[in-house]
N, C-alpha and C. Protein backbone atom coordinates (compact mmCIF):
# COMPACT_ATOMS: atom_id res chain seq x y z
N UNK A 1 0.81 -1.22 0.00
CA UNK A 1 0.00 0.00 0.00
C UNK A 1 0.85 1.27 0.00
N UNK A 2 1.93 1.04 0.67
CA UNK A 2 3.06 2.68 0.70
C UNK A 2 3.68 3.33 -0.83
N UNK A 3 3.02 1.75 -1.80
CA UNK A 3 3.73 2.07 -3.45
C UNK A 3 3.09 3.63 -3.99
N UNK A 4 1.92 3.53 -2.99
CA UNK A 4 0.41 4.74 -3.63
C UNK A 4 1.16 5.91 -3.81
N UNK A 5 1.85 6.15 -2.41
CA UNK A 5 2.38 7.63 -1.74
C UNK A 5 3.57 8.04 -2.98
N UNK A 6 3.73 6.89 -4.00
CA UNK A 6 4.63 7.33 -5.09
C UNK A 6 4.12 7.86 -6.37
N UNK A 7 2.40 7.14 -6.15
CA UNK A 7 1.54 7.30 -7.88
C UNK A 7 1.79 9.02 -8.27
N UNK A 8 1.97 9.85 -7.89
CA UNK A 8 2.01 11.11 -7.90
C UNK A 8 3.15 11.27 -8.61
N UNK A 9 4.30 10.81 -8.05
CA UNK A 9 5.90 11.17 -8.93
C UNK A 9 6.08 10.81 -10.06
N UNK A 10 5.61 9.47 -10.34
CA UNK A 10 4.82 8.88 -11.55
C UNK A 10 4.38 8.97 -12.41
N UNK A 11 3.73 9.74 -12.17
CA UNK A 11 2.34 11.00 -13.14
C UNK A 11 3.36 12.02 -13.51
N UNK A 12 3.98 12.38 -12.32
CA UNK A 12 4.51 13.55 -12.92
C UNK A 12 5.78 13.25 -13.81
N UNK A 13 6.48 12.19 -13.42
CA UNK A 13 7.18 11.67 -14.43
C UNK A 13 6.87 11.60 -16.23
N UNK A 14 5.74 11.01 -15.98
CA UNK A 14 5.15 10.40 -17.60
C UNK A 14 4.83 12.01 -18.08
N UNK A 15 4.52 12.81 -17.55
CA UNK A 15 3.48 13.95 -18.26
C UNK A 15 4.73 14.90 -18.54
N UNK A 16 5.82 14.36 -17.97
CA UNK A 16 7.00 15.28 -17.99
C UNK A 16 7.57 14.98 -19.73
N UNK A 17 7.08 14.44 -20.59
CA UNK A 17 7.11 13.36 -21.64
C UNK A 17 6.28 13.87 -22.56
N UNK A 18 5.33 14.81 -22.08
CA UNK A 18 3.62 14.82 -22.84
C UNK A 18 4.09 16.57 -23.61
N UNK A 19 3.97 16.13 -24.99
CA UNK A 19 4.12 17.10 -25.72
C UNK A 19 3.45 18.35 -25.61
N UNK A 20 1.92 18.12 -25.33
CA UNK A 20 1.51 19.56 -24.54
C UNK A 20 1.65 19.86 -23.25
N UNK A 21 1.25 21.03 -23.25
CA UNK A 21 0.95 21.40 -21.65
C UNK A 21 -0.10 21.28 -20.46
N UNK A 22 -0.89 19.92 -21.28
CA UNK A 22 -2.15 19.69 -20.62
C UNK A 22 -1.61 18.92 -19.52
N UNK A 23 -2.07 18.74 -18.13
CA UNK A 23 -1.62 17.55 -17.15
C UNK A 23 -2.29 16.86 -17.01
N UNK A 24 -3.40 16.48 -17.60
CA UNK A 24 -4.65 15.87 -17.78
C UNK A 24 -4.36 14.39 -19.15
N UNK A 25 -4.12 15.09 -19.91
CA UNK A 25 -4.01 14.69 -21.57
C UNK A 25 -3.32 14.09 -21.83
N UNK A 26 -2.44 12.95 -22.23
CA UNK A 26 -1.35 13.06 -22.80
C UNK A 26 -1.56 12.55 -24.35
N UNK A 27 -0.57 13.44 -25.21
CA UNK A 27 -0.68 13.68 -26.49
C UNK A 27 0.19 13.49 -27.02
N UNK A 28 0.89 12.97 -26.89
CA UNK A 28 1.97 12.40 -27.47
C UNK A 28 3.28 12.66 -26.79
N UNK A 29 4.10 11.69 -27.20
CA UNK A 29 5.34 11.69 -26.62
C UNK A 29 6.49 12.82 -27.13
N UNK A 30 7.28 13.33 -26.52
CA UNK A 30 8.32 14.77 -27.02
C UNK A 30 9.16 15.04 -25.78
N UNK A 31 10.33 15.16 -26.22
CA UNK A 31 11.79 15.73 -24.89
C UNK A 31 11.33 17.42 -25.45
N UNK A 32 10.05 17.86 -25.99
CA UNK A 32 9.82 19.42 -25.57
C UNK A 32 10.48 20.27 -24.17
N UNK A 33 9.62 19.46 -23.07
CA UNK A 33 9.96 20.55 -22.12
C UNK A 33 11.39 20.22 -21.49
N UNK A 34 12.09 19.40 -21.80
CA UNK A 34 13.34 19.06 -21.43
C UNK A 34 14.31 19.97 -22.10
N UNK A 35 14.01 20.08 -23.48
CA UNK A 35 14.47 21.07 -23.96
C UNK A 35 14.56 22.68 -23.63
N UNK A 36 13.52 22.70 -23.25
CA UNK A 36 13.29 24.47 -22.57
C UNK A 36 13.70 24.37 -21.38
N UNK A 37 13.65 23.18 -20.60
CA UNK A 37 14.67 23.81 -18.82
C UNK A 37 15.98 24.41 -19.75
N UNK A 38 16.53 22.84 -20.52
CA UNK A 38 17.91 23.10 -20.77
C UNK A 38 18.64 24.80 -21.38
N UNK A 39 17.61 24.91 -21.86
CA UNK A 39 17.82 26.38 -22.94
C UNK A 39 17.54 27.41 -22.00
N UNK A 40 16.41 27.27 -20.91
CA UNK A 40 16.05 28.37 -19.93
C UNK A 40 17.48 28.72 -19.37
N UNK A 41 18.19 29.66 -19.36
CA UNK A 41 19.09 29.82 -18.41
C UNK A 41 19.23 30.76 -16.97
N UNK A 42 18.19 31.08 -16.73
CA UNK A 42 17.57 31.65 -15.84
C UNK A 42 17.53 30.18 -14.46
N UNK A 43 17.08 29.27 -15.39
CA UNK A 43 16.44 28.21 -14.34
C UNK A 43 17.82 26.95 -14.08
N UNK A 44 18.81 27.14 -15.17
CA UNK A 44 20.02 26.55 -15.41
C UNK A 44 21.03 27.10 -14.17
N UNK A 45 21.24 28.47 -14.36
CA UNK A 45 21.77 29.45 -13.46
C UNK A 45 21.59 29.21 -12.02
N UNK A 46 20.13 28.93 -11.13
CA UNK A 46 19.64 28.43 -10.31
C UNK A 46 20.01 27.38 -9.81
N UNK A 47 19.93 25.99 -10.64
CA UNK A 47 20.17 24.66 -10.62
C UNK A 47 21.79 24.80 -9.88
N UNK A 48 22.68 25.43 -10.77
CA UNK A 48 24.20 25.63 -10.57
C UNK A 48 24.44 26.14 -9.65
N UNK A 49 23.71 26.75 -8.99
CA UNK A 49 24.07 27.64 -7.85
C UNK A 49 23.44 26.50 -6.37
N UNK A 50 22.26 25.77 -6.74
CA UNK A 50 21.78 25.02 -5.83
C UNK A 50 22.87 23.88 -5.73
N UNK A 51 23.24 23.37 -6.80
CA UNK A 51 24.55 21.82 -6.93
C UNK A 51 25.85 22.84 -6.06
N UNK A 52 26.08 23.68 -6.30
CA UNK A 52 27.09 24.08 -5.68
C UNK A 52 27.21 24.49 -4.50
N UNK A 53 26.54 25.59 -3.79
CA UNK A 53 26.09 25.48 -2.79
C UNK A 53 25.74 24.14 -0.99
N UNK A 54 24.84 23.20 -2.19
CA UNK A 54 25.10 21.81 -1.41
C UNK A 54 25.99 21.12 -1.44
N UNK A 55 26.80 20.84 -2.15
CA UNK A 55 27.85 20.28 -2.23
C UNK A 55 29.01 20.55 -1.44
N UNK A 56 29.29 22.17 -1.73
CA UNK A 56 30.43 23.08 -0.37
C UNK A 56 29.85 22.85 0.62
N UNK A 57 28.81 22.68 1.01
CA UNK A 57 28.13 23.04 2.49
C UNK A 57 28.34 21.85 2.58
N UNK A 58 28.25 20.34 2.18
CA UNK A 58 27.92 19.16 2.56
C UNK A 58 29.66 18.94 2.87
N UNK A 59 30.62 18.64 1.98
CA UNK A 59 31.78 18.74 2.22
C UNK A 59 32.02 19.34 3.40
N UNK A 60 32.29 20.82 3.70
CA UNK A 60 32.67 21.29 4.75
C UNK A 60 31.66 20.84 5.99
N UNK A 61 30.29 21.03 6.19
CA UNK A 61 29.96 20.79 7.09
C UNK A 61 30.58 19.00 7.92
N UNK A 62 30.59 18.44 6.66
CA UNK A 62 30.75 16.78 7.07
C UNK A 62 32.14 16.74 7.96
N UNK A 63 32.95 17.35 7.10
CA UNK A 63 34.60 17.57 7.63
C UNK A 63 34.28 18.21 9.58
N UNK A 64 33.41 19.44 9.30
CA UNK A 64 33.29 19.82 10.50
C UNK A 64 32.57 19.37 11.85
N UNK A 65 31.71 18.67 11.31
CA UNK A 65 30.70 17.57 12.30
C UNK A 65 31.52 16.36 12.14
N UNK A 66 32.12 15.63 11.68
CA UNK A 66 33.13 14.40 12.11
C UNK A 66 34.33 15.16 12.97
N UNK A 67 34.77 15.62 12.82
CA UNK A 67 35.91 16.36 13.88
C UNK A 67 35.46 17.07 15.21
N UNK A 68 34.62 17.25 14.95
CA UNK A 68 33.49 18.10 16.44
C UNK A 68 32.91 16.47 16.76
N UNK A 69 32.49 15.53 16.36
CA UNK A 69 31.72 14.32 17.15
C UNK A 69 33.17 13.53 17.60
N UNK A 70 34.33 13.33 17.00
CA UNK A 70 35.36 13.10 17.59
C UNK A 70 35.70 13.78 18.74
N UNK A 71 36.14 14.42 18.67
CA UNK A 71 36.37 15.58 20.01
C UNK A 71 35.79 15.45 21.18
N UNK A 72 34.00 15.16 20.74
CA UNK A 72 33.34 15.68 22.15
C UNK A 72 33.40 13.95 22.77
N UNK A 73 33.93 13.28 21.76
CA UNK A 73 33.84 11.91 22.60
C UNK A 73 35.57 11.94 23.31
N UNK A 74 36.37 12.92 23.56
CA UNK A 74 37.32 12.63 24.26
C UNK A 74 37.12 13.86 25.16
N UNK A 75 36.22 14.67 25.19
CA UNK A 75 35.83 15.68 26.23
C UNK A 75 35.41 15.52 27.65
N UNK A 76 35.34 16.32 28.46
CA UNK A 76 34.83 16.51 29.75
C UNK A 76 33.43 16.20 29.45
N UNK A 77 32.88 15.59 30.34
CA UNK A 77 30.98 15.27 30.64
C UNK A 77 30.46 16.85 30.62
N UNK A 78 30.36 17.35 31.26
CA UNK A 78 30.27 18.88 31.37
C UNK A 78 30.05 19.62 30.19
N UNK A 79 31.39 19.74 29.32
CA UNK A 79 31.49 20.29 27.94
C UNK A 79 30.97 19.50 26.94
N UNK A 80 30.55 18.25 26.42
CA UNK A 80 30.04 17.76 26.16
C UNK A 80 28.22 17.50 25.72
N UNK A 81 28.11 17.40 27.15
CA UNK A 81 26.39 17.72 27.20
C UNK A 81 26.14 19.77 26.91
N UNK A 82 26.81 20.40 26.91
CA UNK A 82 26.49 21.93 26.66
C UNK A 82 26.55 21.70 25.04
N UNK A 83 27.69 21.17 24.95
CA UNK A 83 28.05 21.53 22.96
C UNK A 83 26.50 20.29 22.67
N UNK A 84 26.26 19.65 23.25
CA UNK A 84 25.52 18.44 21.88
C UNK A 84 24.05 19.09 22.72
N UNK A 85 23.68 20.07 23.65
CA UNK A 85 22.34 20.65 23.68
C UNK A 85 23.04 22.14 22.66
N UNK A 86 23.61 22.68 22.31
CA UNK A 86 23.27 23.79 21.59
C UNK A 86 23.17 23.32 20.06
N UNK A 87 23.71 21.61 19.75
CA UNK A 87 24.35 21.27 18.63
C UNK A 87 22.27 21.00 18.17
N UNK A 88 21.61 20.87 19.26
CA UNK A 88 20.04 20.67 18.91
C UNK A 88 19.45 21.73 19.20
N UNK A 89 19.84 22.62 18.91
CA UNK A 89 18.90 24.44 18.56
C UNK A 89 18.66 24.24 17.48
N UNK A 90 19.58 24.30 16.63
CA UNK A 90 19.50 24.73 14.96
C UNK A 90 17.95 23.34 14.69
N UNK A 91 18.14 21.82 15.07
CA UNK A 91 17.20 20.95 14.58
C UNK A 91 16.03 21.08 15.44
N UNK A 92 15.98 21.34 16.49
CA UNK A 92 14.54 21.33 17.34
C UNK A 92 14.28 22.66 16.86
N UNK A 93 14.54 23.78 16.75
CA UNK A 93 14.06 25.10 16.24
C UNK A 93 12.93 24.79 14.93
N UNK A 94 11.80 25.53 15.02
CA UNK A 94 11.53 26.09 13.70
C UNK A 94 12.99 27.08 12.66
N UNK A 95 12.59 26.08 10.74
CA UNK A 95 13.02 26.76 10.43
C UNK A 95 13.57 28.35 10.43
N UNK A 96 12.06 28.87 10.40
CA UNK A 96 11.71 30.55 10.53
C UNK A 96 12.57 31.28 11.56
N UNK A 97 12.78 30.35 12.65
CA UNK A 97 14.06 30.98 13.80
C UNK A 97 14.80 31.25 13.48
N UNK A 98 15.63 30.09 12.91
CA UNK A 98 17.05 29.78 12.48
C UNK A 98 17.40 30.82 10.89
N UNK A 99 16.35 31.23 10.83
CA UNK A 99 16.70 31.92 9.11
C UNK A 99 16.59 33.64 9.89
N UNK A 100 15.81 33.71 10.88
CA UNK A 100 15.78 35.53 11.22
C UNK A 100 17.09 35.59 11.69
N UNK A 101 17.49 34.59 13.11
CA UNK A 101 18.28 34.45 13.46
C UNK A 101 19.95 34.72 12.33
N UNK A 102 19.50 34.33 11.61
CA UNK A 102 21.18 34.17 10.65
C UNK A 102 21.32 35.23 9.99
N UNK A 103 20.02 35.62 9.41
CA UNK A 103 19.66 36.91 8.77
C UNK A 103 20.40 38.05 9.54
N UNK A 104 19.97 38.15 10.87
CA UNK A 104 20.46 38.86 11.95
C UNK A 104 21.92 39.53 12.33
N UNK A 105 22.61 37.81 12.19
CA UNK A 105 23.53 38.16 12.80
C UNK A 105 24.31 38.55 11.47
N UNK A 106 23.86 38.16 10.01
CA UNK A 106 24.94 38.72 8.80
C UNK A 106 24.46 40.18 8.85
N UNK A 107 23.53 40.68 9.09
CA UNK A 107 23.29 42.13 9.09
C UNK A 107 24.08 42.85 10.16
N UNK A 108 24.52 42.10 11.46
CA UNK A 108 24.70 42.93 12.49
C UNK A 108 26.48 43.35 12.49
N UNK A 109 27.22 42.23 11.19
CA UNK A 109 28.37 41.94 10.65
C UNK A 109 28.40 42.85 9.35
N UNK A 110 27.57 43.16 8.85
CA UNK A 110 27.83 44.23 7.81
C UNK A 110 27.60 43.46 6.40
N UNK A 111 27.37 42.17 6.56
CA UNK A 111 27.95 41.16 5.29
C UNK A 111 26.75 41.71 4.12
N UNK A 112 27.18 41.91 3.25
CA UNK A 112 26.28 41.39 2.02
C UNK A 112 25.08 40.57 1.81
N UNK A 113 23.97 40.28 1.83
CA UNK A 113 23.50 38.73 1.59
C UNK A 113 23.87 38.70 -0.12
N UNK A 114 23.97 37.03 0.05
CA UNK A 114 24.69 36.91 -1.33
C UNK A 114 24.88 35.30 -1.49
N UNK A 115 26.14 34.97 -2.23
CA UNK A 115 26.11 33.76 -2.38
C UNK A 115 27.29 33.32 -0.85
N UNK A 116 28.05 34.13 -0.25
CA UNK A 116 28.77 33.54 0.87
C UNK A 116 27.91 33.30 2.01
N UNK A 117 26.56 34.65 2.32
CA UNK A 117 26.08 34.28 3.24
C UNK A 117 24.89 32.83 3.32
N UNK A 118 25.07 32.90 2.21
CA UNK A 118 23.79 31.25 2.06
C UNK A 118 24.34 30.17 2.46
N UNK A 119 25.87 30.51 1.90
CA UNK A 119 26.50 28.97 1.89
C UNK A 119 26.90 28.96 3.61
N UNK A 120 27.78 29.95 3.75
CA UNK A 120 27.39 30.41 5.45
C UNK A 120 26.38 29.47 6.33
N UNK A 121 25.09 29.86 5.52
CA UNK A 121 23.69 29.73 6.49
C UNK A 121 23.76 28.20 6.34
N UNK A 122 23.75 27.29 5.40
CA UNK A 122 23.45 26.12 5.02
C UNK A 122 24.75 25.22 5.85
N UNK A 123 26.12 25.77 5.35
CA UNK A 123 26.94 25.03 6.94
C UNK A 123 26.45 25.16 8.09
N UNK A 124 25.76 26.23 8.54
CA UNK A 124 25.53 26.00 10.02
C UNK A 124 24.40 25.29 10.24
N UNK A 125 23.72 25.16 9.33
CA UNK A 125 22.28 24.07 10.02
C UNK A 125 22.55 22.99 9.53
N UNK A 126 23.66 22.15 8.46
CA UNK A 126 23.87 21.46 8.04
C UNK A 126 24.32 20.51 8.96
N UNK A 127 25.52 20.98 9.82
CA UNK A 127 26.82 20.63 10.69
C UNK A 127 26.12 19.87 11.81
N UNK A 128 24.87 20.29 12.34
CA UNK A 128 24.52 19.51 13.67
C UNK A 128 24.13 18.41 13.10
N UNK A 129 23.15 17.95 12.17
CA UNK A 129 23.10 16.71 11.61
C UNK A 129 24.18 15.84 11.26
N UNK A 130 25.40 16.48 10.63
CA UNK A 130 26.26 15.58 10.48
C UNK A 130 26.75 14.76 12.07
N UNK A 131 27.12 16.31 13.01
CA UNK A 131 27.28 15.79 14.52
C UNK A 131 26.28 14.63 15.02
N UNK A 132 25.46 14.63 14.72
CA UNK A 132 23.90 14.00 15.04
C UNK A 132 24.62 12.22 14.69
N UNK A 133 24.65 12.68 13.51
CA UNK A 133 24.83 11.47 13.14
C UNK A 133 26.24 10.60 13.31
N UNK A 134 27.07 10.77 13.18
CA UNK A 134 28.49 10.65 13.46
C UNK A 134 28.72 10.33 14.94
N UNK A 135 28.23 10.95 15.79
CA UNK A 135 28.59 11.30 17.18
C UNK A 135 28.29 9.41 18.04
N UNK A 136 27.04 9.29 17.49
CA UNK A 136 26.95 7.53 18.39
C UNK A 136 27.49 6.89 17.68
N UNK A 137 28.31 7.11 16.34
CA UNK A 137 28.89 5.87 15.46
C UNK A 137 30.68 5.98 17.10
N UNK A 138 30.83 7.35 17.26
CA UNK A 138 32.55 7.36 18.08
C UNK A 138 32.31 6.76 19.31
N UNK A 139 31.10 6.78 19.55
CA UNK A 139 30.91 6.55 21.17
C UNK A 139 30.85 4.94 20.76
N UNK A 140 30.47 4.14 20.27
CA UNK A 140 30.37 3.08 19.99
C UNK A 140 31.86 2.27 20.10
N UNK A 141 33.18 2.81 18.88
CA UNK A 141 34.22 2.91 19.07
C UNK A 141 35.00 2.60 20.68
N UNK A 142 36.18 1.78 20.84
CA UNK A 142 36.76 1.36 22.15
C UNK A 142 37.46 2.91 21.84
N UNK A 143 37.69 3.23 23.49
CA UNK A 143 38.42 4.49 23.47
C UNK A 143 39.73 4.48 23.67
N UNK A 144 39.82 3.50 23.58
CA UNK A 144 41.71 3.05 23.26
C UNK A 144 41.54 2.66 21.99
N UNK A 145 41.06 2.84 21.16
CA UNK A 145 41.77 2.56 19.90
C UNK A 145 42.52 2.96 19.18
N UNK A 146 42.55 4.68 19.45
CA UNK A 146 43.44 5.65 19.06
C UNK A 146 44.76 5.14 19.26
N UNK A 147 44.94 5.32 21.03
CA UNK A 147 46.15 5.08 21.62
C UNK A 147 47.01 3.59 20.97
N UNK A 148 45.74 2.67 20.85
CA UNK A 148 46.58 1.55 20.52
C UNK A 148 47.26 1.61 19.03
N UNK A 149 46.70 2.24 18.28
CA UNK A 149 47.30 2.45 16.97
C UNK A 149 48.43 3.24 16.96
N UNK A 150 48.62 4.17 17.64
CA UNK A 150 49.86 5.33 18.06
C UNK A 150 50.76 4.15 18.31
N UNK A 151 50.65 3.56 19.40
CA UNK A 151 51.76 2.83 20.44
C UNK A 151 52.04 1.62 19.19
N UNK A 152 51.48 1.34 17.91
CA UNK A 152 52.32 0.48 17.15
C UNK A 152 53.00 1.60 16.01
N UNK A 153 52.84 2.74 16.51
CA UNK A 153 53.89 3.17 15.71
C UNK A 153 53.18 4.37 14.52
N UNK A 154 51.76 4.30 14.61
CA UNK A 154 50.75 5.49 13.32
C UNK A 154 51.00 6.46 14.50
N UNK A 155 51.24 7.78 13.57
CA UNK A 155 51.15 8.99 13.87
C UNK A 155 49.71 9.26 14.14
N UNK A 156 49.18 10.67 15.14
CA UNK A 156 48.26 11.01 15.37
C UNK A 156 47.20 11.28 13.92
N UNK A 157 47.50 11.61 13.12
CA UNK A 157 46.64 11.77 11.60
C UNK A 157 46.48 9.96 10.75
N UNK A 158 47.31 9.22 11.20
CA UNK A 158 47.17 8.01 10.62
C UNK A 158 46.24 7.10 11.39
N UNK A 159 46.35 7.58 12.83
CA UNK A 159 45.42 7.43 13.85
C UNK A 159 43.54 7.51 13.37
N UNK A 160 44.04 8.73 13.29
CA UNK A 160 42.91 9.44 12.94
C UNK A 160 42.14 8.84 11.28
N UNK A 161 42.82 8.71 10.59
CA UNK A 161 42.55 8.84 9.01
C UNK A 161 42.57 7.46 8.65
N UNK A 162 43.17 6.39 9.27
CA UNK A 162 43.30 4.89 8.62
C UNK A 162 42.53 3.96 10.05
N UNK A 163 42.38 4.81 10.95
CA UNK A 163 42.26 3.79 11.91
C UNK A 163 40.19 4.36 12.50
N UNK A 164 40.20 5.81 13.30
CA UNK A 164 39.18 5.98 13.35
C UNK A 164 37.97 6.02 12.32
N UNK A 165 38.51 7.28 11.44
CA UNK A 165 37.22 7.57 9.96
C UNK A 165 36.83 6.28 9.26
N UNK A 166 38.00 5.20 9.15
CA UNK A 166 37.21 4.04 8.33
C UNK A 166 36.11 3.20 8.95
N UNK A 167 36.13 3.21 10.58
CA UNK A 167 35.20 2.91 11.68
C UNK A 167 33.79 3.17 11.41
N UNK A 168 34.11 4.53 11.32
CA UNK A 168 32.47 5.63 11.65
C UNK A 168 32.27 5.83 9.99
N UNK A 169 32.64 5.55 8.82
CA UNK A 169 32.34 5.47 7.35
C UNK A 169 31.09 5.99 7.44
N UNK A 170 29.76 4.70 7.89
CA UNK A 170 28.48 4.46 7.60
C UNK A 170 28.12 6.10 8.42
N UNK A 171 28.18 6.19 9.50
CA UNK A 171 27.98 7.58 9.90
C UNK A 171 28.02 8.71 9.39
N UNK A 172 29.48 8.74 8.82
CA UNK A 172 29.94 9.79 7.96
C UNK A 172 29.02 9.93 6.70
N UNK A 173 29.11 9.00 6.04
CA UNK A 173 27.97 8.85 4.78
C UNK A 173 27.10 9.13 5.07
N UNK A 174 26.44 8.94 6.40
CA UNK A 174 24.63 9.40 6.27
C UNK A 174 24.51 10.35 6.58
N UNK A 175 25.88 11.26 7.34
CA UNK A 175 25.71 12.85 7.89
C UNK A 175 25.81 13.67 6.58
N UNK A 176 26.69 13.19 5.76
CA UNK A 176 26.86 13.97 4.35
C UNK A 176 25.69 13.81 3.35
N UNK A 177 24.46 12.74 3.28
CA UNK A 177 23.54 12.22 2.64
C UNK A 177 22.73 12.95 3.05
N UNK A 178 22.56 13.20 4.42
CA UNK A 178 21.73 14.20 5.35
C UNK A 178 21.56 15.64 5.31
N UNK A 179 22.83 16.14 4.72
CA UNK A 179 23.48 17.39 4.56
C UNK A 179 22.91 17.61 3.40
N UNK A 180 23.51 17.09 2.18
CA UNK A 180 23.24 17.35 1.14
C UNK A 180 22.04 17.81 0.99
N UNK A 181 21.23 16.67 1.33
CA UNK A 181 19.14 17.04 0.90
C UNK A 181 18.80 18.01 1.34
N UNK A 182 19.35 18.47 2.97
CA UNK A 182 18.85 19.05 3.75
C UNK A 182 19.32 20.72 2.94
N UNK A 183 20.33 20.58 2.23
CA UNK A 183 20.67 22.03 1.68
C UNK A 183 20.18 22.30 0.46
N UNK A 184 20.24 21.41 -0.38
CA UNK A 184 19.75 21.32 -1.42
C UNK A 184 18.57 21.74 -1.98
N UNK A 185 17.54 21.33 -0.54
CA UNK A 185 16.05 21.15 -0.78
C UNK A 185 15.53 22.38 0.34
N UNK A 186 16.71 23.37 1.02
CA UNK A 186 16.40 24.05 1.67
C UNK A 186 15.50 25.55 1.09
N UNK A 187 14.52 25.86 1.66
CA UNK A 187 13.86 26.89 1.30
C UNK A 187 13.66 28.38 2.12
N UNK A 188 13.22 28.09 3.36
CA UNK A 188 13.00 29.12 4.23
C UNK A 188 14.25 30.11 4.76
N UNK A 189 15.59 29.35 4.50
CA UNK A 189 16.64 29.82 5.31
C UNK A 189 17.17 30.78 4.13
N UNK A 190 17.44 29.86 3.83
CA UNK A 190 18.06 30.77 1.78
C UNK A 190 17.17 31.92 1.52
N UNK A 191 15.91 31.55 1.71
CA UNK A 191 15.20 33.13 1.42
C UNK A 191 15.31 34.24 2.17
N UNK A 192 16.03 34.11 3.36
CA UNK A 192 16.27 34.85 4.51
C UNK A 192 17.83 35.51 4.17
N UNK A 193 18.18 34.45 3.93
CA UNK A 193 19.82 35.03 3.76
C UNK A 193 20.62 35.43 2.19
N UNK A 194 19.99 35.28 1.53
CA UNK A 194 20.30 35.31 -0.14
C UNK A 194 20.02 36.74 -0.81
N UNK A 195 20.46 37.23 -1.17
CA UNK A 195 19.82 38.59 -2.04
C UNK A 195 19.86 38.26 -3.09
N UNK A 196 19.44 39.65 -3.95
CA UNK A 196 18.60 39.85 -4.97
C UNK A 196 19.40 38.64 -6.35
N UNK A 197 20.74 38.84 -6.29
CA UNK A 197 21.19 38.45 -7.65
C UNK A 197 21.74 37.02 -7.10
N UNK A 198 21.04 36.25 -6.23
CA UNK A 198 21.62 34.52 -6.07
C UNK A 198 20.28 34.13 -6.17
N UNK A 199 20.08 32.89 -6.82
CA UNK A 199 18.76 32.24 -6.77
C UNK A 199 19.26 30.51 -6.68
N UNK A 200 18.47 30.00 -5.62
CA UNK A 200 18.68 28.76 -5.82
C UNK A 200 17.45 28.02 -6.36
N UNK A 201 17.43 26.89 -7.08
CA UNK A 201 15.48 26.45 -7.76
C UNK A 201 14.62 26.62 -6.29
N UNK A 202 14.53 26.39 -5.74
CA UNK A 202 13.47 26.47 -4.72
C UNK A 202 13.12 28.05 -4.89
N UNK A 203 13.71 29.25 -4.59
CA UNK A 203 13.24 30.50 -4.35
C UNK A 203 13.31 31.05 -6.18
N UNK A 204 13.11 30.43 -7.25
CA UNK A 204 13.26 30.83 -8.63
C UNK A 204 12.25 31.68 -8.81
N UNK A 205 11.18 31.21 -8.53
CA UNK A 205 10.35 31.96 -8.52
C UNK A 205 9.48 32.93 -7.58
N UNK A 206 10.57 33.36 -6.72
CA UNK A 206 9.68 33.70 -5.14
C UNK A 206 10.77 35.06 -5.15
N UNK A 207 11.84 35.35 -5.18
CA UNK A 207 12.76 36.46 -5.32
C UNK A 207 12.14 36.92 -6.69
């Protein structure tokens, strides 16, 4: 029965095919409107700016939430529980917070909105999910494993890079899988922080 919740993508698939513009009709088969995204460059422009955007943000945020969920698993109890309750503001918040909020503080900095402050905005709500996710893959991890790899002789980065990250992989992958959509498909925040001459497809038609 859950196949239903797909009949919709479906439809919109096939009609994406349908030489007119009826959504009702279909009239024959044609790569018409495939042709006009491609040629639109208005909507091309958008697309490029959305792939890019998620992509920097997913990269950096991932880098930055695996190194922050490392960390807080060799931290004080204390510092720990403070960083992983502020690390759940940005996700328990309404969007609408988190976008006045950012809005805020690039205005109170002088910045531009533009294409740095989006990408800006999208690392920082990106990063706790990656933490989110990453963080019970280290705790899982023996906490001598580091040490024991040192004491045969890996440097602290070989430690780190051949011995921990290949551990927490599956983590890492789903914080960056997480990231990605989550920026990609972001709407409310980007409209907050973006000006006039950045468009990502979601706000194409709303700026």
């Amino acid at each position: 029965m859950s196949g239903i919740f797909y009949l919709p993508i479906l439809v919109t698939m096939i009609f994406s095919f349908n030489s007119s513009k009826s959504l009702t009709r279909f009239t024959g088969f044609s790569l018409r409107w495939y042709g006009e995204l491609i040629n639109n460059m208005e909507i091309s422009k958008a697309v490029y700016v959305s792939v890019t955007v998620a992509i920097l943000a997913t990269v950096i945020s991932t880098v930055l939430g695996t190194i922050t969920a490392i960390g807080l698993s060799k931290s004080r109890k204390v510092l720990k529980e403070m960083v992983l309750t502020i690390n759940n503001f940005p996700i328990l918040n309404p969007e609408i917070v988190t976008a006045i909020g950012l809005m805020l503080l690039f205005s109170s900095l002088g910045m531009t909105k533009g294409y740095l402050t989006m990408l800006l905005a999208h690392i920082a709500f990106c990063t706790p999910y990656v933490i989110t996710s990453v963080y019970p893959k280290v705790r899982s991890l023996d906490p001598n494993l580091a040490n024991a790899a040192m004491d045969l002789g890996a440097t602290p980065y070989q430690a780190l890079t051949k011995v921990i990250v290949p551990m927490i992989k599956e983590g890492i992958f789903a914080g960056a899988l997480l990231a990605f959509t989550m920026s990609f498909d972001d709407f409310v925040i980007s409209y907050f922080v973006s000006g006039n001459g950045v468009k990502i497809y979601p706000l194409l038609y709303i700026i």
